[in-house]
N, C-alpha and C. Protein backbone atom coordinates (compact mmCIF):
# COMPACT_ATOMS: atom_id res chain seq x y z
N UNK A 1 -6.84 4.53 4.90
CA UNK A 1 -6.13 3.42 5.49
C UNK A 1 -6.17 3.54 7.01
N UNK A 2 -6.82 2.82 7.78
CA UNK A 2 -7.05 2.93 8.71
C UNK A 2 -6.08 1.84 9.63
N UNK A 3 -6.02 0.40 8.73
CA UNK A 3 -5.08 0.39 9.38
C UNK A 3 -3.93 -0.21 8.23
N UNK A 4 -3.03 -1.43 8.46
CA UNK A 4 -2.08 -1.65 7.11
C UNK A 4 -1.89 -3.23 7.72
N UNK A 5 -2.48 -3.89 6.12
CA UNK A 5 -2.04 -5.47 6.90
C UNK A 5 -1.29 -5.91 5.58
N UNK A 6 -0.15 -6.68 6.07
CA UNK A 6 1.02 -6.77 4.76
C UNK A 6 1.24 -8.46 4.98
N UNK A 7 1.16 -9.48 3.94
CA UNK A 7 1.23 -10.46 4.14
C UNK A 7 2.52 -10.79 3.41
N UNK A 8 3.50 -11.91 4.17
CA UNK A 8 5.03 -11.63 2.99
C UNK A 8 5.74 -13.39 3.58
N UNK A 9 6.44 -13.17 2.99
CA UNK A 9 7.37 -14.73 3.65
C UNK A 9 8.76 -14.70 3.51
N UNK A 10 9.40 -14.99 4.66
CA UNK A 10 10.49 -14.87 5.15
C UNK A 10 11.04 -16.01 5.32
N UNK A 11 12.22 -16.44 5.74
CA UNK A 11 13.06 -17.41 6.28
C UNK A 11 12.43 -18.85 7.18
N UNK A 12 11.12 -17.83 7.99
CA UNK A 12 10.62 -18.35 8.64
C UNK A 12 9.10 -19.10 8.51
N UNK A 13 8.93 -18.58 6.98
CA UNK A 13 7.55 -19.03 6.55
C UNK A 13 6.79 -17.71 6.23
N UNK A 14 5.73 -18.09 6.05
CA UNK A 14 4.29 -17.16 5.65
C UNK A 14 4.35 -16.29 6.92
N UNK A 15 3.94 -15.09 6.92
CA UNK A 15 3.76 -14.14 7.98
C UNK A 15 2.42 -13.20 7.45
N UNK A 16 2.14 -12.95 8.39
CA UNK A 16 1.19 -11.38 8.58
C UNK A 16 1.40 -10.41 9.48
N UNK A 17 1.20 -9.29 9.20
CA UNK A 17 1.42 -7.77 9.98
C UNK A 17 -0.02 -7.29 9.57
N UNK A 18 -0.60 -6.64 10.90
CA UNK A 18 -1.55 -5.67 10.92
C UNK A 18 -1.26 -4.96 11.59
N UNK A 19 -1.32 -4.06 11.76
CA UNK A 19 -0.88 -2.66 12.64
C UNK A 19 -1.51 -1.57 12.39
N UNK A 20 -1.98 -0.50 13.42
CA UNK A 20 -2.90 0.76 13.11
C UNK A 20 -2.14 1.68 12.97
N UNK A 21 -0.71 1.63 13.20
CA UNK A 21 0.24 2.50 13.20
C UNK A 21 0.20 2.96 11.27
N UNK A 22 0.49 3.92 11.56
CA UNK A 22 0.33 4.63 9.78
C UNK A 22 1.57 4.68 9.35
N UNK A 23 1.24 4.22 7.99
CA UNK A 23 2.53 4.15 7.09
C UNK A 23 2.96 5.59 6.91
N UNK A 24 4.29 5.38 6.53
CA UNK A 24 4.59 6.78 5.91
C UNK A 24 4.32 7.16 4.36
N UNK A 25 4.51 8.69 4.07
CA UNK A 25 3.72 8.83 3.18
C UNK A 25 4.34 8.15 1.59
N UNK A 26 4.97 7.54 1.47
CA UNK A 26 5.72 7.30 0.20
C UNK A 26 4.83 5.73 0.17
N UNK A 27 4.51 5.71 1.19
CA UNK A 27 4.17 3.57 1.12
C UNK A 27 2.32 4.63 0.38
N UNK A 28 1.62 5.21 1.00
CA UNK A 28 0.69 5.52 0.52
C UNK A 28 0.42 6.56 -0.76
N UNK A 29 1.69 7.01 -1.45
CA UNK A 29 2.01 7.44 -2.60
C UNK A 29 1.91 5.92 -3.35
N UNK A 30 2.89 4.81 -3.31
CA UNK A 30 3.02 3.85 -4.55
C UNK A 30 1.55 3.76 -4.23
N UNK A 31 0.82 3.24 -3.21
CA UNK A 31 -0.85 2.51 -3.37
C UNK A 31 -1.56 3.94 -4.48
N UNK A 32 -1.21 4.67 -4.34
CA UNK A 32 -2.11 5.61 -5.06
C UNK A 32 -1.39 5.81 -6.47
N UNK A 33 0.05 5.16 -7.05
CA UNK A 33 0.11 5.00 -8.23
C UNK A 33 -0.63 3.62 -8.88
N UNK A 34 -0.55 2.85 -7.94
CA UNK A 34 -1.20 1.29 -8.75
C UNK A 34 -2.72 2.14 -8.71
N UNK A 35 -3.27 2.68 -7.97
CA UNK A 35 -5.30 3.14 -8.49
C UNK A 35 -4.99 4.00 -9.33
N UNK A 36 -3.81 4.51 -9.52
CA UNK A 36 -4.02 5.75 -10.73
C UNK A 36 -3.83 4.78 -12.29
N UNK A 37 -2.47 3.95 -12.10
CA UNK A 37 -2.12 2.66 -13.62
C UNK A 37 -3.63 2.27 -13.65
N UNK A 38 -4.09 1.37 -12.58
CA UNK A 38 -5.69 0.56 -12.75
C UNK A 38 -6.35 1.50 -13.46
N UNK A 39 -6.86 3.07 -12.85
CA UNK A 39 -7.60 3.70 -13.72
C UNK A 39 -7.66 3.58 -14.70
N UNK A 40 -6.08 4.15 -15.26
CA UNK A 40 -5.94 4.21 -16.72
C UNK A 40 -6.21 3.55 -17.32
N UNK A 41 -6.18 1.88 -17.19
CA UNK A 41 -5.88 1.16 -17.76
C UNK A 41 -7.81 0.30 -18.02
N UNK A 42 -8.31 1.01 -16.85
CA UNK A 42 -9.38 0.05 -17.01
C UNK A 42 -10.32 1.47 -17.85
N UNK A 43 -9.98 2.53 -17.98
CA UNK A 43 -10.77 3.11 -19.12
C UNK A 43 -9.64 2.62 -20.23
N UNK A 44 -9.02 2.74 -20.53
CA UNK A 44 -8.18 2.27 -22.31
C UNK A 44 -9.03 0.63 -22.41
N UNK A 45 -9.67 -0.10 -21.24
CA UNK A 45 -9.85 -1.64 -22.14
C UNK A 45 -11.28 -1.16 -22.13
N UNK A 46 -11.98 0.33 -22.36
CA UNK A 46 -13.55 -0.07 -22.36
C UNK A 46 -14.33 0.01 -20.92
N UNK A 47 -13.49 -0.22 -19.70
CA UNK A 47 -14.31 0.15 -18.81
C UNK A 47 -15.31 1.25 -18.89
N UNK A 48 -16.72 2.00 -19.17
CA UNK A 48 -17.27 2.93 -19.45
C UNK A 48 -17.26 3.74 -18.02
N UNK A 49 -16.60 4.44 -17.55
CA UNK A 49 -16.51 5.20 -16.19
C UNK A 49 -16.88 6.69 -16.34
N UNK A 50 -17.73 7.24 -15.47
CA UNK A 50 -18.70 8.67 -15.74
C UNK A 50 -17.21 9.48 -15.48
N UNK A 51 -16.91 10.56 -15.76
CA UNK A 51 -15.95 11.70 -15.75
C UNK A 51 -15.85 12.00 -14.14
N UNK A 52 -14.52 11.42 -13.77
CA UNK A 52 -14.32 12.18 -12.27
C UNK A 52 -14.65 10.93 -11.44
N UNK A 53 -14.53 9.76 -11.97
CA UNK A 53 -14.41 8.39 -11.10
C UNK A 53 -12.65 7.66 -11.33
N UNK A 54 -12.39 6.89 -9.85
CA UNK A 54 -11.60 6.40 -10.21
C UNK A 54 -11.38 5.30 -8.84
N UNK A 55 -10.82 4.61 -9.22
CA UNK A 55 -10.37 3.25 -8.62
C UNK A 55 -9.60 3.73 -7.34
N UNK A 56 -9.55 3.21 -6.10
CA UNK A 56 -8.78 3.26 -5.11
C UNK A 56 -8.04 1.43 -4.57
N UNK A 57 -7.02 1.71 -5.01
CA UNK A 57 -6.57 -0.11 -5.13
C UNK A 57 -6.03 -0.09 -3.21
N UNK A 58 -6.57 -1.00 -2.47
CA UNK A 58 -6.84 -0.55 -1.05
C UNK A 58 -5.54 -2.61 -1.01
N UNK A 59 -5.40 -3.53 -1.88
CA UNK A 59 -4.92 -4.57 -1.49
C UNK A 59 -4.09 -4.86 -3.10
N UNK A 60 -2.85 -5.28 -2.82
CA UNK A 60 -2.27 -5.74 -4.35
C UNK A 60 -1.99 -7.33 -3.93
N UNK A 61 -1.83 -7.81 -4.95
CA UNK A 61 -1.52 -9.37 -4.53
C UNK A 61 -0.41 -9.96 -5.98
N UNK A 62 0.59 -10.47 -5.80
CA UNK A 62 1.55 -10.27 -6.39
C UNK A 62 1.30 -12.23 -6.70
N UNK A 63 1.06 -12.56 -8.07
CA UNK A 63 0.83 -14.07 -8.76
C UNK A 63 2.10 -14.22 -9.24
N UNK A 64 3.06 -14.96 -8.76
CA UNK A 64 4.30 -15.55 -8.85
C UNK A 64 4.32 -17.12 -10.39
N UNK A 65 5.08 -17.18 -11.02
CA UNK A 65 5.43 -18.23 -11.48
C UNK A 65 5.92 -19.42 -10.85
N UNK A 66 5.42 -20.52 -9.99
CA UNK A 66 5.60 -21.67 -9.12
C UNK A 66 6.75 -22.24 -9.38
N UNK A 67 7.55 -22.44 -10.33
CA UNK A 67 9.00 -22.73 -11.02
C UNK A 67 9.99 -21.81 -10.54
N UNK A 68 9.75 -20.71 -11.29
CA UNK A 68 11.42 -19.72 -11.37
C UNK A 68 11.02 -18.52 -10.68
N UNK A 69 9.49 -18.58 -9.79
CA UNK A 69 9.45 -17.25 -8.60
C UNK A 69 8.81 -15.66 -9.23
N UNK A 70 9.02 -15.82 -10.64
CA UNK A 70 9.49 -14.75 -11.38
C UNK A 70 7.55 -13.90 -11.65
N UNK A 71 7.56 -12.49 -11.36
CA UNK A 71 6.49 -12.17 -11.34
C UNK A 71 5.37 -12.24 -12.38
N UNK A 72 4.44 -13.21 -12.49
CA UNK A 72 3.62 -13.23 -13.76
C UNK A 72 2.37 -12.41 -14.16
N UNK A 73 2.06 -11.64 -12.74
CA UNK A 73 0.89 -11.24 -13.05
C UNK A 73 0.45 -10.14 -11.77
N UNK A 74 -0.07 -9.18 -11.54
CA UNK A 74 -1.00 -8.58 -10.03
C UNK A 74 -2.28 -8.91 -10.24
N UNK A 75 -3.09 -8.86 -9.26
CA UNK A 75 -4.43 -8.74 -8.92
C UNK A 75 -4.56 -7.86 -7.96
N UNK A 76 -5.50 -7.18 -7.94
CA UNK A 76 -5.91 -5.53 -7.42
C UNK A 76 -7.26 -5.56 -6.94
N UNK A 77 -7.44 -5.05 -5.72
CA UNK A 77 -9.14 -4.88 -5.47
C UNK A 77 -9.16 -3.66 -4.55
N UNK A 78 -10.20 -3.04 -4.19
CA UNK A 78 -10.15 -1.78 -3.37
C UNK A 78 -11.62 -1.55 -3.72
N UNK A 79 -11.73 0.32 -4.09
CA UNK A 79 -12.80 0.39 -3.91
C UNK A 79 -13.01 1.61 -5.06
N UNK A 80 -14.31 1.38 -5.96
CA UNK A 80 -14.01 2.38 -7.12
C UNK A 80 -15.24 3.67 -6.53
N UNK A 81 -14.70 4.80 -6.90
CA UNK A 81 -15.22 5.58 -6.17
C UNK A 81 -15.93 7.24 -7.29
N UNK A 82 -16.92 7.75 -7.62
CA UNK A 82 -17.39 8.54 -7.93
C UNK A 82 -17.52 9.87 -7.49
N UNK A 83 -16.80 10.88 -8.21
CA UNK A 83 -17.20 12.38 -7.74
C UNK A 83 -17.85 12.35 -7.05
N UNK A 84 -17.83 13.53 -6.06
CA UNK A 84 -18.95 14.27 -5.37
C UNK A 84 -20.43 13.06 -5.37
N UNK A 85 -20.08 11.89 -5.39
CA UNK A 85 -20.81 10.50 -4.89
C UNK A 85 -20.37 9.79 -3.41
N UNK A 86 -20.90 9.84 -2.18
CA UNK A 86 -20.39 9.10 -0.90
C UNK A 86 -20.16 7.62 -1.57
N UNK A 87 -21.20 7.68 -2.32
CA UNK A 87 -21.38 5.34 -2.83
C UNK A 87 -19.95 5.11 -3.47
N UNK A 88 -19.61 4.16 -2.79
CA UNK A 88 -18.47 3.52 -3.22
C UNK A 88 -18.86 1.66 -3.40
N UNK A 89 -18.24 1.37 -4.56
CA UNK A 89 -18.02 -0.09 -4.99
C UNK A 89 -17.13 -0.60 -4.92
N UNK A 90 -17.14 -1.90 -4.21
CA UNK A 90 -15.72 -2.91 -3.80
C UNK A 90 -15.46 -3.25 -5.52
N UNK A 91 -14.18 -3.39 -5.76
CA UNK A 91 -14.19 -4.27 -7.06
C UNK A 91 -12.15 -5.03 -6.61
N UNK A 92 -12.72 -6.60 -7.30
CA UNK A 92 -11.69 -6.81 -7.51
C UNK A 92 -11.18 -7.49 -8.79
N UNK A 93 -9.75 -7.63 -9.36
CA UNK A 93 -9.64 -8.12 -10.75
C UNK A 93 -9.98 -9.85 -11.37
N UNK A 94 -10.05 -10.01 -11.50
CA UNK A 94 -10.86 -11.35 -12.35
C UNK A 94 -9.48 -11.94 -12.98
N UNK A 95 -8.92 -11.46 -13.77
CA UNK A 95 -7.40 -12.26 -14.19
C UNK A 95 -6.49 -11.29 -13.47
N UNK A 96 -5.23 -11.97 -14.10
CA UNK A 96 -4.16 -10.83 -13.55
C UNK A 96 -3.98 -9.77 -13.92
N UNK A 97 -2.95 -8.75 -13.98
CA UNK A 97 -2.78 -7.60 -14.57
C UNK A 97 -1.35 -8.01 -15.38
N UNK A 98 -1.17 -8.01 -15.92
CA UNK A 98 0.50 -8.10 -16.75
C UNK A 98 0.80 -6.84 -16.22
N UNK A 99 2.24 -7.86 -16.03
CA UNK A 99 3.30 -7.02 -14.89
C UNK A 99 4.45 -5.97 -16.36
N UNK A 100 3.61 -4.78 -16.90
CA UNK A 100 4.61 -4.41 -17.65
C UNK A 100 5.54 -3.40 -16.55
N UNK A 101 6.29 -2.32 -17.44
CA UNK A 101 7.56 -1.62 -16.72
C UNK A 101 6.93 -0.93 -16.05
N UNK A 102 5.66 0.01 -16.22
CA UNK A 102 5.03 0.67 -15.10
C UNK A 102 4.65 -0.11 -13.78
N UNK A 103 4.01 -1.44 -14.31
CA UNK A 103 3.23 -1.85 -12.84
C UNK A 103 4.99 -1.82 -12.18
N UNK A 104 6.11 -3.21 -12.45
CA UNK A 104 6.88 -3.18 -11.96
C UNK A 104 7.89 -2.18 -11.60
N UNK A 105 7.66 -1.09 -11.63
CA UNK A 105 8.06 0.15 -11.26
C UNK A 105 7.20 0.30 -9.90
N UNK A 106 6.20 0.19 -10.07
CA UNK A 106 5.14 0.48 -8.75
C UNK A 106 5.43 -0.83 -7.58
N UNK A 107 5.33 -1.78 -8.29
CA UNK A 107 5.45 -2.82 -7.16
C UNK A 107 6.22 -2.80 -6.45
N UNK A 108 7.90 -2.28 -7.11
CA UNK A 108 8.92 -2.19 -6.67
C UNK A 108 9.02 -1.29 -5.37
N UNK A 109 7.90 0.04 -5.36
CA UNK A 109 8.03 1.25 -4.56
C UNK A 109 6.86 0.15 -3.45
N UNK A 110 6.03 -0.17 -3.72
CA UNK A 110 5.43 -0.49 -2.85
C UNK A 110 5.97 -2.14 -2.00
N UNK A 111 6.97 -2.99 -2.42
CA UNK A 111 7.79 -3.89 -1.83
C UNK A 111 8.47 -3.06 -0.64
N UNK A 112 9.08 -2.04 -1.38
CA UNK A 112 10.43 -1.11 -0.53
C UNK A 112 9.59 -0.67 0.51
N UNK A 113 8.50 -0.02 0.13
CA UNK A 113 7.92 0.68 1.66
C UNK A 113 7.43 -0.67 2.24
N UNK A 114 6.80 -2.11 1.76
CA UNK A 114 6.47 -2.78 2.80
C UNK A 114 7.50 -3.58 3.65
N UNK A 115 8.88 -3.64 3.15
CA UNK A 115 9.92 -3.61 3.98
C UNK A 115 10.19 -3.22 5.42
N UNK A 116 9.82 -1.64 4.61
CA UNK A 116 10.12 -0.49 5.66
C UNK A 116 9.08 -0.54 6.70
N UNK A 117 8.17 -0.80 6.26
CA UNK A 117 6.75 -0.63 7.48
C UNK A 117 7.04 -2.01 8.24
N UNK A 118 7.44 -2.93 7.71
CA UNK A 118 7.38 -4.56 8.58
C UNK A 118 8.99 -3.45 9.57
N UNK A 119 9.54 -3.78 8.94
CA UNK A 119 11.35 -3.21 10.15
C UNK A 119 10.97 -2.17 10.72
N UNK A 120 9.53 -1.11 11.14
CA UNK A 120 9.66 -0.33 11.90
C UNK A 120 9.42 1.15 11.71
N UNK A 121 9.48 1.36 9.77
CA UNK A 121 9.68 2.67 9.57
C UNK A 121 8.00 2.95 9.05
N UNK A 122 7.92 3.78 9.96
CA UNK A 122 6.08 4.54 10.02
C UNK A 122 6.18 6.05 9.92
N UNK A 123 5.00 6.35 10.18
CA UNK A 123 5.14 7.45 9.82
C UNK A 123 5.86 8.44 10.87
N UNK A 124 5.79 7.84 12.57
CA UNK A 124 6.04 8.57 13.28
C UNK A 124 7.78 7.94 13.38
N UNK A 125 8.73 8.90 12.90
CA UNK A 125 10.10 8.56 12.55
C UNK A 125 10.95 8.14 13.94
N UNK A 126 10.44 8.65 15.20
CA UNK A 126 11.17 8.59 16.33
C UNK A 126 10.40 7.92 17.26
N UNK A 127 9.63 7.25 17.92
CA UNK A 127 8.52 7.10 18.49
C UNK A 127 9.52 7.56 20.48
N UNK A 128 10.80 7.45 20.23
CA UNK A 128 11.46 8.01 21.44
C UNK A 128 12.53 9.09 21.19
N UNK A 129 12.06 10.24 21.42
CA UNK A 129 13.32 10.94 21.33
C UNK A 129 14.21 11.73 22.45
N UNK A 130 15.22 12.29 22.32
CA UNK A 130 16.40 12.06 22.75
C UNK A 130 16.04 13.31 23.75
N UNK A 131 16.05 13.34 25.17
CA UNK A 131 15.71 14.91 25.86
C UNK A 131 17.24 15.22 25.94
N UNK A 132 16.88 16.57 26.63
CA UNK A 132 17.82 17.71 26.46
C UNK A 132 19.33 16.76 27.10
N UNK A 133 18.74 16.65 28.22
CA UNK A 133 20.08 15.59 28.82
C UNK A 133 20.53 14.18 28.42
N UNK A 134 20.20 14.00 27.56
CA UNK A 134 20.57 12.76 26.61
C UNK A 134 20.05 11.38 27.46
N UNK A 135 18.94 11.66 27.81
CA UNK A 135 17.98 10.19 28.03
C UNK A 135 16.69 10.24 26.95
N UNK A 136 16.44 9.14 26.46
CA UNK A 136 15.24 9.33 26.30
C UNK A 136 14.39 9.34 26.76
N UNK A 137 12.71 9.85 25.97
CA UNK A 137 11.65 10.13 26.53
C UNK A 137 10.65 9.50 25.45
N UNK A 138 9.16 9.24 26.23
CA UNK A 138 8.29 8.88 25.03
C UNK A 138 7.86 10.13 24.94
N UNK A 139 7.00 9.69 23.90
CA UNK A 139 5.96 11.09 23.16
C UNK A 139 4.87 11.56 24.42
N UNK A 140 4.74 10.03 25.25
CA UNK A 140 3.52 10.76 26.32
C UNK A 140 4.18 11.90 27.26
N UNK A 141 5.75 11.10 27.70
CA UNK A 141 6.22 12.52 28.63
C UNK A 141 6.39 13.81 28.19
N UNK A 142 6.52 13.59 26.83
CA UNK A 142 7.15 15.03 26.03
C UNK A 142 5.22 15.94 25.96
N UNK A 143 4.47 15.35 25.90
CA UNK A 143 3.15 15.26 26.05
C UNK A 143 3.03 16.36 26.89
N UNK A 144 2.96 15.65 28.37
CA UNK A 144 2.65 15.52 29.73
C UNK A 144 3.78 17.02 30.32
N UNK A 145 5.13 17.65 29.63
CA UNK A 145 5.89 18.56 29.67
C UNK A 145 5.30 20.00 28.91
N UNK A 146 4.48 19.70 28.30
CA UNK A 146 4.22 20.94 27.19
C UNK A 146 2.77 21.00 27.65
């Protein structure tokens, strides 16, 4: 993840966030439970996948019911990736995924961290912290001191 672009809607309408600033590690824990569910799930329907491949879900996209809001479905794409193979394949899903208790368990962790990453919370927890004499400082002065 190089960088993190989160698309969401607020009060104010449709929005987008891109930012190179890095998530913290729990927002890139849930992305790595939805490629671990996809795995599973796409060897149990028959996907034929060589031993030691697996899905990296890099975008989720959440298919709403247009009536009552209520979640009907994900779609998933990223990049499926092979052992000790550099070649990697884009793939994305074709229908939805039914939203059972696992996915919505995951979505849930990955809503909460995209919360957290839109209000500020990254990986770097302080981006100013507090010097000895109670002013702050950035990271470059604290830098530029050591």
């Amino acid at each position: 993840m190089n960088s993190i672009s989160i698309g969401y809607v607020d009060a104010t309408g449709e929005k987008t966030l891109t930012c190179d600033e890095q998530p913290r590690e729990e927002f890139r824990i849930a992305m790595q439970a939805m490629s671990f569910y996809y795995s599973d799930m796409a060897e149990n329907y028959g996907v034929r996948m060589p031993l030691q491949a697996f899905f990296a879900v890099d975008k989720v996209v959440p298919k709403r019911d247009k009536k009552s809001g209520a979640l009907k479905g994900v779609r998933l794409s990223g990049r499926f990736h092979i052992k000790d193979s550099a070649a990697t394949q884009r793939f994305s899903t074709i229908e939805d995924i039914t939203p059972t208790d696992n996915v919505l368990r995951i979505m849930r962790k990955i809503y909460d961290e995209a919360a957290l990453y839109i209000s500020g919370e990254r990986r770097e927890e302080n981006l100013f912290k507090t010097s000895r004499d109670g002013e702050q400082e950035s990271s470059d002065e604290r830098a530029n001191e050591e």
